[in-house]
N, C-alpha and C. Protein backbone atom coordinates (compact mmCIF):
# COMPACT_ATOMS: atom_id res chain seq x y z
N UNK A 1 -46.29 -7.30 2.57
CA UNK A 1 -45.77 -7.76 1.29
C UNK A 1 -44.29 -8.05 1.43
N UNK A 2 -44.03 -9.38 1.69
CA UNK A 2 -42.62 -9.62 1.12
C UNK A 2 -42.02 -10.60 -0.11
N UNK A 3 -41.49 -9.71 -1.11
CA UNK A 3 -41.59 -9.66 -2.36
C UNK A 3 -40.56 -10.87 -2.24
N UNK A 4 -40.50 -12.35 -3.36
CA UNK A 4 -38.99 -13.85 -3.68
C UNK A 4 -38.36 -13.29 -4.76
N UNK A 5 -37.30 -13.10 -4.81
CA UNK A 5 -36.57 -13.10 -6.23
C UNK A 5 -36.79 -14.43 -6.84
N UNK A 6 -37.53 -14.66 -8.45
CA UNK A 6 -36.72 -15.56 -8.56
C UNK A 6 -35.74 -16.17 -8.94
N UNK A 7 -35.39 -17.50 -8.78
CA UNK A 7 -33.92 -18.43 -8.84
C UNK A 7 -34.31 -18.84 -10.31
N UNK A 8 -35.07 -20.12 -9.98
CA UNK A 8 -34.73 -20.91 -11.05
C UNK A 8 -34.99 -20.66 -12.44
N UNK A 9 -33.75 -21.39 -13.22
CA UNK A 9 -33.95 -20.68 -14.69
C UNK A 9 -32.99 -19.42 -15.22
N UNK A 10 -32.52 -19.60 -14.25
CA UNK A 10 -32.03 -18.11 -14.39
C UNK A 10 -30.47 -17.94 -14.28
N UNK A 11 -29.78 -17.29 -14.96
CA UNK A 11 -28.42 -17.37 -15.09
C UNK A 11 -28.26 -15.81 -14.59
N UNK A 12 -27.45 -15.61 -13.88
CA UNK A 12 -27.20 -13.98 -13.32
C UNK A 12 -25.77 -14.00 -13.17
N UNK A 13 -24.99 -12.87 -13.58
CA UNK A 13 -24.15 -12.37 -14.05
C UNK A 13 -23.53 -10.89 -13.36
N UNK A 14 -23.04 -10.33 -12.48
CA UNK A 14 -22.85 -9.38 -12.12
C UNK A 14 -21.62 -8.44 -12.79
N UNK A 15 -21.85 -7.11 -13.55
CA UNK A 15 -20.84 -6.52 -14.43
C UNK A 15 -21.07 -5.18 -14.08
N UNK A 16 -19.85 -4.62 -12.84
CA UNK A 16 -19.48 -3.47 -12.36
C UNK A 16 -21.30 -3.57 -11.47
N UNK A 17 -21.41 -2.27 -11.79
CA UNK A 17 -22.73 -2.16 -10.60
C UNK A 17 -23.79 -2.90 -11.12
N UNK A 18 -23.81 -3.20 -12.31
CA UNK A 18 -25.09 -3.53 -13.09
C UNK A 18 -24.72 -5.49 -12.77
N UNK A 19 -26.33 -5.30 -13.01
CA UNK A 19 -26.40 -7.44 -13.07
C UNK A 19 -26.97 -7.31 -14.17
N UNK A 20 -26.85 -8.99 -15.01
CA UNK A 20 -27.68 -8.77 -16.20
C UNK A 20 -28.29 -10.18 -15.73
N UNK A 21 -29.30 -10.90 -15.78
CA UNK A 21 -30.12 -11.94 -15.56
C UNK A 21 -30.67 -12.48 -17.30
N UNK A 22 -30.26 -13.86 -17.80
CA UNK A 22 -30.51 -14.85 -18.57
C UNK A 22 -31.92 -15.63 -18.28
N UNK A 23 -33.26 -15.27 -18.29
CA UNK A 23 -34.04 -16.10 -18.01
C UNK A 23 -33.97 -17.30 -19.48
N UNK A 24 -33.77 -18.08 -18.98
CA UNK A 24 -33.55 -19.76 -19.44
C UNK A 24 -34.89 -20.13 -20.62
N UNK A 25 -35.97 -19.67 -19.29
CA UNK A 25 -37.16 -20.33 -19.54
C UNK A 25 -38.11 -19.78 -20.88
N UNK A 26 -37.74 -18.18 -20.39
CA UNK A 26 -38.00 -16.87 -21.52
C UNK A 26 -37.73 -16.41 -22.46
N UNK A 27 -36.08 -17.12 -22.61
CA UNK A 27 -35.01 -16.79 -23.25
C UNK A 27 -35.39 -15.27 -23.51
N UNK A 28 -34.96 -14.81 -22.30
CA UNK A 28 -35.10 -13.20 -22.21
C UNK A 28 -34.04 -12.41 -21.56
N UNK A 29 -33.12 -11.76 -21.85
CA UNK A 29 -31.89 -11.00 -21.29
C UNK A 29 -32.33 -9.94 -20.29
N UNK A 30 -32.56 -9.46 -19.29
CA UNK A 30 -32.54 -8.37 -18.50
C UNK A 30 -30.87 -7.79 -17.88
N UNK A 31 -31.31 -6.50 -18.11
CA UNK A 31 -30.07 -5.60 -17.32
C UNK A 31 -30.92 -4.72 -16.17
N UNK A 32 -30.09 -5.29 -15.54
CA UNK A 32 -30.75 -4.29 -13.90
C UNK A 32 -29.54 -3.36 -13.79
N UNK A 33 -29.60 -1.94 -13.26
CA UNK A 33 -29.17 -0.93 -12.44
C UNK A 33 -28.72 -1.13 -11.37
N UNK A 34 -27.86 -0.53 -10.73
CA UNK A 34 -27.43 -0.90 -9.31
C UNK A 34 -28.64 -0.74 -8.54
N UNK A 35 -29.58 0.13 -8.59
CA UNK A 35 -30.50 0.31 -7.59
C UNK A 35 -31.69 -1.16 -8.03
N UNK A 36 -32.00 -1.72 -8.88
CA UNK A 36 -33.13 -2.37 -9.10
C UNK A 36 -32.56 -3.76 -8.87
N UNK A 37 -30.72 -3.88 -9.41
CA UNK A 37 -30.01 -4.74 -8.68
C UNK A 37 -30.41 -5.53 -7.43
N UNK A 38 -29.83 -4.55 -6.59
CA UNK A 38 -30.50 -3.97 -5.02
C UNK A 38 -31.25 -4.44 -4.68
N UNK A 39 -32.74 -4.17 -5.03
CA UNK A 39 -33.54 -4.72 -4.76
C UNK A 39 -33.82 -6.24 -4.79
N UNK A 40 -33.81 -6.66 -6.13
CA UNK A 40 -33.66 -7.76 -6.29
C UNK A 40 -33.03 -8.76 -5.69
N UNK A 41 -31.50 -8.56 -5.41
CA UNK A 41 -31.34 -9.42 -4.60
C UNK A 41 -31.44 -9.61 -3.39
N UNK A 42 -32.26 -8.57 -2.79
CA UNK A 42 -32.49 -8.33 -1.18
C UNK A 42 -34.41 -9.15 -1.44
N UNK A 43 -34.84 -9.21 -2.50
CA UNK A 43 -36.10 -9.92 -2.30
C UNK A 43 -36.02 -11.33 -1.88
N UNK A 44 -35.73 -11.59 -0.80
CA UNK A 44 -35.73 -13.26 -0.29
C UNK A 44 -36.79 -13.76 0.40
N UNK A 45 -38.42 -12.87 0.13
CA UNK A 45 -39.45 -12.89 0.67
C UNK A 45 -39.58 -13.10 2.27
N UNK A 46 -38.65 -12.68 3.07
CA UNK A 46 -38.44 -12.44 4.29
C UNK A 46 -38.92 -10.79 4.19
N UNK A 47 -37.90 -9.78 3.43
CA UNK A 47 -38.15 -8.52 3.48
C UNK A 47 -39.43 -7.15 2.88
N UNK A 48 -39.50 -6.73 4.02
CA UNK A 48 -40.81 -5.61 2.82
C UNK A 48 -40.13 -4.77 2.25
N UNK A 49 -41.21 -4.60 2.51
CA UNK A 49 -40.87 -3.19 1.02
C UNK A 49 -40.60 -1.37 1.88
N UNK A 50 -40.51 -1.66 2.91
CA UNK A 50 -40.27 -1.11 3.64
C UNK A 50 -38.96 -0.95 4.10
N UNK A 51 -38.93 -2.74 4.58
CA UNK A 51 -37.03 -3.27 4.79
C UNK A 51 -36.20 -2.80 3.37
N UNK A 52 -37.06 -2.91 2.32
CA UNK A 52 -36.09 -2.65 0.98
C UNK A 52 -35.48 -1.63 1.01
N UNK A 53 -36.59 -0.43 1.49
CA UNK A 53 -36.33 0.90 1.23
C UNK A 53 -35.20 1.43 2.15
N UNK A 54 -35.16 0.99 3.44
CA UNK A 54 -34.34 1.21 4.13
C UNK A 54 -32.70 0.51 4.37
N UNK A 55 -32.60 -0.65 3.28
CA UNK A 55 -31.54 -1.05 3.06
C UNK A 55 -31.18 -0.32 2.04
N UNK A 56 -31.75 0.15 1.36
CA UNK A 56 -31.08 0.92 -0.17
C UNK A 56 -30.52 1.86 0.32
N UNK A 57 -31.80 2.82 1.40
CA UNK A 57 -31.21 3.74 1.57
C UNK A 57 -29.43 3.85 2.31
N UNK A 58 -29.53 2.55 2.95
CA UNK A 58 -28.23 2.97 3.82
C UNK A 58 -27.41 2.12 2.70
N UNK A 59 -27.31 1.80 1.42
CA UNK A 59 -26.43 1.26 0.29
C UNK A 59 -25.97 2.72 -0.61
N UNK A 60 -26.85 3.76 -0.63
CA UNK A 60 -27.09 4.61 -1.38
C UNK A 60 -26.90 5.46 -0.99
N UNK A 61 -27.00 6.00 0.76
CA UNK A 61 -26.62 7.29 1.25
C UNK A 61 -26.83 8.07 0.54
N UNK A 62 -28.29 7.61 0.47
CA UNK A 62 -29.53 9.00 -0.28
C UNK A 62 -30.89 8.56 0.40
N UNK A 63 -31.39 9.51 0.73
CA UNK A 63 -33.29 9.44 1.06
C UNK A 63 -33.54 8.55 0.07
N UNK A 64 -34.08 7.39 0.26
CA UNK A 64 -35.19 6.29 -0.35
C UNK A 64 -37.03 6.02 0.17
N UNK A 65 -37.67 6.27 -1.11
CA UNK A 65 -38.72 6.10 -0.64
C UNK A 65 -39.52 4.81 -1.09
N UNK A 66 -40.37 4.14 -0.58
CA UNK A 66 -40.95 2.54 -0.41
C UNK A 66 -41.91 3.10 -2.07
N UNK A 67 -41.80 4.32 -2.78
CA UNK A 67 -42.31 4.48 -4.33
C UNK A 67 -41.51 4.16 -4.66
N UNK A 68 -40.07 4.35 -5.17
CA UNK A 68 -38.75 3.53 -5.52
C UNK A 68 -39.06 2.28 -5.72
N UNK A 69 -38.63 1.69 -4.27
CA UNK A 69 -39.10 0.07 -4.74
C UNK A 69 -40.01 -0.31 -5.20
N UNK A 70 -41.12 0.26 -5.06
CA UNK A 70 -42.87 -0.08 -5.49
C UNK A 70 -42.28 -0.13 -7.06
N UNK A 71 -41.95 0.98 -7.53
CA UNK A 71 -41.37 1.10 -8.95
C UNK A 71 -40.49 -0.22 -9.36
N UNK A 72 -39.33 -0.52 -8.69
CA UNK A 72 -38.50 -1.51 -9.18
C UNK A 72 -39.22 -2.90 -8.75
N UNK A 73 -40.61 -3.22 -8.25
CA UNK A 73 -41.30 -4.47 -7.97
C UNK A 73 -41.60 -4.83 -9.24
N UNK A 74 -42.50 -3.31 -9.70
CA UNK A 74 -43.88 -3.58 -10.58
C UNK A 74 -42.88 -4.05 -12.24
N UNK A 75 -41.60 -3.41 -11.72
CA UNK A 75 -40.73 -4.05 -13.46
C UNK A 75 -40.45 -5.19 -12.96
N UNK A 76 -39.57 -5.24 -12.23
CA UNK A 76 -39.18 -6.93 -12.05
C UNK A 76 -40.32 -8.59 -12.45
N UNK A 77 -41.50 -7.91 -11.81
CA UNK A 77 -42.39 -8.90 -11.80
C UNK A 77 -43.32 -8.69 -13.26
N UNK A 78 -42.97 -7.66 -13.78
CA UNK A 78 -43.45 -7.51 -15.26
C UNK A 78 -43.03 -8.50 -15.86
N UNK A 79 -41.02 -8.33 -15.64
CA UNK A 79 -40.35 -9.34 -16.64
C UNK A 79 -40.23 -10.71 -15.98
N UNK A 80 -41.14 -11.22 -14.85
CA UNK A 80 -41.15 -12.16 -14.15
C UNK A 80 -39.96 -12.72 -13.38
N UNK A 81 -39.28 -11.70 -12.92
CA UNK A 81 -38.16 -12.12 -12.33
C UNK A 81 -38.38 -12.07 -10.65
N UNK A 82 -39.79 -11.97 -10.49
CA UNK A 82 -40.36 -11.94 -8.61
C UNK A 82 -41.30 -13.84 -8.76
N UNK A 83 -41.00 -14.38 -7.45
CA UNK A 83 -42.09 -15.54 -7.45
C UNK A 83 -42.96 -14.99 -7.47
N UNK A 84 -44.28 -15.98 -7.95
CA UNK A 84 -45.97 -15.44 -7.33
C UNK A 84 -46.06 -14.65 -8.06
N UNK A 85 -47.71 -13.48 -8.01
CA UNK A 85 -47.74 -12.59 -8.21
C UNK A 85 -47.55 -11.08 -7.11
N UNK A 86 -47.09 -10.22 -7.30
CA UNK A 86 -46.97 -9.32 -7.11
C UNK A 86 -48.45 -8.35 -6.22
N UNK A 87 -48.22 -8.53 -5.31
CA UNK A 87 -50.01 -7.71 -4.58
C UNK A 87 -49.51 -6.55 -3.88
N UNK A 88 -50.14 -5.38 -4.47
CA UNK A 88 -49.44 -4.32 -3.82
C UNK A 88 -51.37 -3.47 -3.31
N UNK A 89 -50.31 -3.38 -1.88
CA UNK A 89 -51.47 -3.06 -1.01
C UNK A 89 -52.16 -1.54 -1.26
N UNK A 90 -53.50 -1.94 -0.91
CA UNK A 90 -54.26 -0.32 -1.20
C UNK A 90 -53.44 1.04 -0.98
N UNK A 91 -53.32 0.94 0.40
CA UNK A 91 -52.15 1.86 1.00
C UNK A 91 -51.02 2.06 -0.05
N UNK A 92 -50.48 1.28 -0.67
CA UNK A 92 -49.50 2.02 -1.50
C UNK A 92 -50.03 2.52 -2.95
N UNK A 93 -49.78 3.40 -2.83
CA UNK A 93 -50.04 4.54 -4.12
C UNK A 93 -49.48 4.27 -5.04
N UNK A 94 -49.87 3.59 -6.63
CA UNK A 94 -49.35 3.51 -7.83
C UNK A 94 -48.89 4.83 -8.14
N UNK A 95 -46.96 4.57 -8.79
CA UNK A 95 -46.83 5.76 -9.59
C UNK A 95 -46.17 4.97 -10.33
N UNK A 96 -45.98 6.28 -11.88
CA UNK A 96 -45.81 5.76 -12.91
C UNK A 96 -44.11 6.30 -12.92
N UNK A 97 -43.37 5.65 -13.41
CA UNK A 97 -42.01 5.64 -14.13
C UNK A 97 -41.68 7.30 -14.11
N UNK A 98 -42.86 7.91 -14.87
CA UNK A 98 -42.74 9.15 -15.40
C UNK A 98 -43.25 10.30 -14.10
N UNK A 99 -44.16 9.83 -13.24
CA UNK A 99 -44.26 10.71 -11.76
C UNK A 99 -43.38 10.75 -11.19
N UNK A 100 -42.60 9.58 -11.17
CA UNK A 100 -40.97 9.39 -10.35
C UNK A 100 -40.31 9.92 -10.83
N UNK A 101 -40.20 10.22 -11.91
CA UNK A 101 -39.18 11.08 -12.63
C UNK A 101 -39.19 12.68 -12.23
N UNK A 102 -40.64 13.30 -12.75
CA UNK A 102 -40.43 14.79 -12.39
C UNK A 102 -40.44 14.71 -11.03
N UNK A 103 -40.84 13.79 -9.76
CA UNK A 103 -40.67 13.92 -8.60
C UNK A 103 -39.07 13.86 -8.17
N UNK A 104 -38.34 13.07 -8.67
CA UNK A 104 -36.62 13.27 -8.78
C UNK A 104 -36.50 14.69 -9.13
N UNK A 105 -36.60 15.06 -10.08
CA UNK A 105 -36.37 16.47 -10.22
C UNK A 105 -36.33 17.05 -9.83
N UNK A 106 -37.35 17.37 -9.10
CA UNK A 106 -37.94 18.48 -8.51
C UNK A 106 -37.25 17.88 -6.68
N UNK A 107 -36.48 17.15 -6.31
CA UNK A 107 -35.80 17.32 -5.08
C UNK A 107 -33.76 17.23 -5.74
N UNK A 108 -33.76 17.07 -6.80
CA UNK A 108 -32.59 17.07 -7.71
C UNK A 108 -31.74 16.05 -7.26
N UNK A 109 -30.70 15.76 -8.54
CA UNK A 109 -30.23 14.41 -8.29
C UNK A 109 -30.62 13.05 -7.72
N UNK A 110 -31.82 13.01 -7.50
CA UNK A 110 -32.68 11.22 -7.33
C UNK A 110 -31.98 11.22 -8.18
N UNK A 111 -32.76 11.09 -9.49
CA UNK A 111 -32.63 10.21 -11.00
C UNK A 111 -31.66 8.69 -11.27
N UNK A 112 -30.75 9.31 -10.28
CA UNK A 112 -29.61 8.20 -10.17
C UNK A 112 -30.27 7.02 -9.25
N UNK A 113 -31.29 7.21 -8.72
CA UNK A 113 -31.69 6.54 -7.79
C UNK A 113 -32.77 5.65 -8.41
N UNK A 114 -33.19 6.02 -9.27
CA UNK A 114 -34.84 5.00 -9.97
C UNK A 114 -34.28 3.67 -10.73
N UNK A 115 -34.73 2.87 -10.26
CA UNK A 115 -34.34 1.39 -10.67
C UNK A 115 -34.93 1.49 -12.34
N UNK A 116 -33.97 0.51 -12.75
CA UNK A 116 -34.28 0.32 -14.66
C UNK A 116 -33.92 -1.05 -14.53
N UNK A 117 -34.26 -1.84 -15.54
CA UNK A 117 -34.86 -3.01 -15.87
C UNK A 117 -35.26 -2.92 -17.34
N UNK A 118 -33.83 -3.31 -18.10
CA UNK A 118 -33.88 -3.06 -19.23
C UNK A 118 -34.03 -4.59 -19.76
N UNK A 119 -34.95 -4.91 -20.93
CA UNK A 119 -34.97 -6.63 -21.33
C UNK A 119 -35.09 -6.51 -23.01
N UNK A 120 -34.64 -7.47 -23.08
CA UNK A 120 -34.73 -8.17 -24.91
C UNK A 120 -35.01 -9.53 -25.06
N UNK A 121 -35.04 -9.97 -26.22
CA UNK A 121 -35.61 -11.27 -26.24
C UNK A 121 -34.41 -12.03 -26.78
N UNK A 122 -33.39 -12.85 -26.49
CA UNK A 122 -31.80 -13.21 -26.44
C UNK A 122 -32.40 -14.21 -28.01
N UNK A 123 -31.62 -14.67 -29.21
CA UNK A 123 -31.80 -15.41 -29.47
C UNK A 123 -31.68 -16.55 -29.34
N UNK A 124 -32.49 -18.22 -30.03
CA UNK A 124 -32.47 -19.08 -29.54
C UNK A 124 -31.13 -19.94 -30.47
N UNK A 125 -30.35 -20.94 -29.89
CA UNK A 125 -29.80 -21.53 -30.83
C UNK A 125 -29.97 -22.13 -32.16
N UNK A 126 -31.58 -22.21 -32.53
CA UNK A 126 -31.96 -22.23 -33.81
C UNK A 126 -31.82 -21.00 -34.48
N UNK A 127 -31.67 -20.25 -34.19
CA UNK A 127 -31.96 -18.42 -34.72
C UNK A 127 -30.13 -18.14 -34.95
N UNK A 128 -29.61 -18.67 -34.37
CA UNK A 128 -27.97 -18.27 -34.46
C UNK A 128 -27.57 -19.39 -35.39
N UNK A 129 -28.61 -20.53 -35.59
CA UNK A 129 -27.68 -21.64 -36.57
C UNK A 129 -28.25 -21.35 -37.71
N UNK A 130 -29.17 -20.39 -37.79
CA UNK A 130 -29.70 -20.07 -39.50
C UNK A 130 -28.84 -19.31 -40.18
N UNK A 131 -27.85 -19.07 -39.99
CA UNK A 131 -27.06 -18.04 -40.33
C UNK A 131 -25.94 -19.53 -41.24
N UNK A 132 -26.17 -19.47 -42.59
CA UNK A 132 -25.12 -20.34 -43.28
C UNK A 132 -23.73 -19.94 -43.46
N UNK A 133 -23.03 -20.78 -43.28
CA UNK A 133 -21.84 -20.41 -43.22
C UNK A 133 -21.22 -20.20 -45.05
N UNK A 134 -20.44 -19.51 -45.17
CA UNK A 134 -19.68 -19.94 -46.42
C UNK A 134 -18.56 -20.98 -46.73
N UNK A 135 -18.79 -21.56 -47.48
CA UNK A 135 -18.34 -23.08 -47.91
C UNK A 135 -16.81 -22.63 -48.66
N UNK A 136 -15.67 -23.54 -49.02
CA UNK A 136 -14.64 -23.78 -49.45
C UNK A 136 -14.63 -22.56 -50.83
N UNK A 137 -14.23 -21.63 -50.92
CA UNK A 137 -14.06 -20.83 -52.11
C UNK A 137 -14.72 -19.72 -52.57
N UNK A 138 -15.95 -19.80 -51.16
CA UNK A 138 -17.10 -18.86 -51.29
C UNK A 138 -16.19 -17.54 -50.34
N UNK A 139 -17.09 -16.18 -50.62
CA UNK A 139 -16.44 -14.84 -49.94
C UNK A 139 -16.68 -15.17 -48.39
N UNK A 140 -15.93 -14.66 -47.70
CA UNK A 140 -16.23 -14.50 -46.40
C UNK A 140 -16.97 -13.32 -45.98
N UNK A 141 -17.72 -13.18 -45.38
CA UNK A 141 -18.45 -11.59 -44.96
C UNK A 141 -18.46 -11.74 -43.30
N UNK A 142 -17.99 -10.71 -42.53
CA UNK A 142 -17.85 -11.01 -40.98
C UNK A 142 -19.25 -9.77 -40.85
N UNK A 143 -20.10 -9.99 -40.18
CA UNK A 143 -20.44 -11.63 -39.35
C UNK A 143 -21.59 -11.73 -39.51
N UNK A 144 -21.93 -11.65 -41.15
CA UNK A 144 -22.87 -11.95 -41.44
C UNK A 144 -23.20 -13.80 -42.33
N UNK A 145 -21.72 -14.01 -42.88
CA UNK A 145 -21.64 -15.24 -43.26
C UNK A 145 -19.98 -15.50 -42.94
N UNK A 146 -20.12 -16.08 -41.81
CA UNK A 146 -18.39 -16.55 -41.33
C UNK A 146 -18.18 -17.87 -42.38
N UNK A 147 -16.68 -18.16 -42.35
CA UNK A 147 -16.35 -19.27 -43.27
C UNK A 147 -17.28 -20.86 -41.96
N UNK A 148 -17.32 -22.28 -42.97
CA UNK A 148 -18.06 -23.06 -42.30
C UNK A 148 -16.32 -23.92 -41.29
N UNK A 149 -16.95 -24.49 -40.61
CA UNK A 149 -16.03 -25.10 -39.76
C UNK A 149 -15.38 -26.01 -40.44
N UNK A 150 -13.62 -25.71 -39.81
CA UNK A 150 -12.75 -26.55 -40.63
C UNK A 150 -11.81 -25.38 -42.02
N UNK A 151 -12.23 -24.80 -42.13
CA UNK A 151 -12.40 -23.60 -43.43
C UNK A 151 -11.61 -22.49 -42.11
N UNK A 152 -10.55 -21.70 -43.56
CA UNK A 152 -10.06 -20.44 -42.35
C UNK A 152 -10.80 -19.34 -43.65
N UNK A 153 -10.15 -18.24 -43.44
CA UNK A 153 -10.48 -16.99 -44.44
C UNK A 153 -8.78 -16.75 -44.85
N UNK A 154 -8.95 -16.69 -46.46
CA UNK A 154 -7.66 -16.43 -46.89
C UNK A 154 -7.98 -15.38 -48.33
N UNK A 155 -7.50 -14.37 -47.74
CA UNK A 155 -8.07 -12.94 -48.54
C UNK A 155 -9.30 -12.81 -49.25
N UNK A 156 -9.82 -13.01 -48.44
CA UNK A 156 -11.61 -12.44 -48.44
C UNK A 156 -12.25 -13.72 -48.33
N UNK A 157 -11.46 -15.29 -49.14
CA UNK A 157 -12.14 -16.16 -49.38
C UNK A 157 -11.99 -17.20 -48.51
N UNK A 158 -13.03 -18.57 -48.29
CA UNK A 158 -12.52 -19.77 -47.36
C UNK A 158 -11.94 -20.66 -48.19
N UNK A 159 -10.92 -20.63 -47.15
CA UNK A 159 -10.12 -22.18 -47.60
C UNK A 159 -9.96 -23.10 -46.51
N UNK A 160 -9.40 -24.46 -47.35
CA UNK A 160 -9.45 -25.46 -46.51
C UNK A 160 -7.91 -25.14 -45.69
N UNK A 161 -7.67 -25.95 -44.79
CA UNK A 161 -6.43 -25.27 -43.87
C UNK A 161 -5.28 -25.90 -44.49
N UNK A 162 -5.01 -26.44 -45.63
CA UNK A 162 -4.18 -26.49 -46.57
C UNK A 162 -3.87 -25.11 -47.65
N UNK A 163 -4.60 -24.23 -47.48
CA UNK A 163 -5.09 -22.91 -48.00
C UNK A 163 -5.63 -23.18 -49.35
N UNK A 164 -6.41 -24.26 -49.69
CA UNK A 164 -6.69 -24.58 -51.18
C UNK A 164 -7.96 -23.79 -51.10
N UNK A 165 -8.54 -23.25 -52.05
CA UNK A 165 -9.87 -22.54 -52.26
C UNK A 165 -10.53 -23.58 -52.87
């Protein structure tokens, strides 16, 4: 199994350890973790999941195990951010989010180590233009009704940039 990140569509953003990925197509926001990061951009379908584990580990200078990545595959390709589908071989043992967890525990301090893959659904530019603006004399409310373009805010109310209400 060697897992493609994919490209297209996709706007990626890197902020401190975390990436956040813009799917275009989905209009869907993801935030990756440094560790699911990681992964991700080491998926250039050249590498297994094996190679993954052992690049993290030497990124992480912590024991990594090929359940880790198995974990940060099965999200990525949830939120469709892997080409293809995702085939994970007999040999590897499904675990859940929550086995990885008390298994961190119980060797202490993993936790820092389990990839997250956090997503929302971004709004679309129709969804941000429903929002009416307030017109020449009407209240301003931030930022639920900003004054309309052309219009400033002049004590509570919009005016034209002559300051007429």
């Amino acid at each position: 199994m060697t897992p493609k990140a994919r490209q297209e569509n996709l706007v990626v953003q890197e902020l401190g350890d975390e990436t956040v990925v813009y799917d275009e197509k989905r209009n869907h926001v993801h935030r990756l973790n440094h560790t699911a990061a990681l992964i991700w951009k080491h998926c250039d379908g050249q590498n297994t999941v094996a190679d993954l584990a052992a690049f993290l580990q030497g990124e992480m200078g912590a024991p990594v195990t090929e359940e880790i990545v198995w974990l940060a595959l099965d999200r990525l390709d949830k939120e469709r951010l892997l080409e293809g589908t995702l085939v994970r071989p007999e040999e590897a043992k499904n675990i859940t989010r929550r086995q990885m967890l008390k298994k961190a525990a119980l060797v202490g301090g993993m936790t820092l180590l389990l990839p997250v893959v956090q997503s929302i659904v971004a709004p679309t530019p129709a969804m941000a233009m429903s929002i009416s603006c307030a017109k020449r004399g009407q209240t301003y409310l931030l930022p639920t009704r900003p004054c309309c373009a052309g219009l400033q805010m002049i004590r509570g109310k919009c005016a034209d940039l002559a300051g007429q209400f």
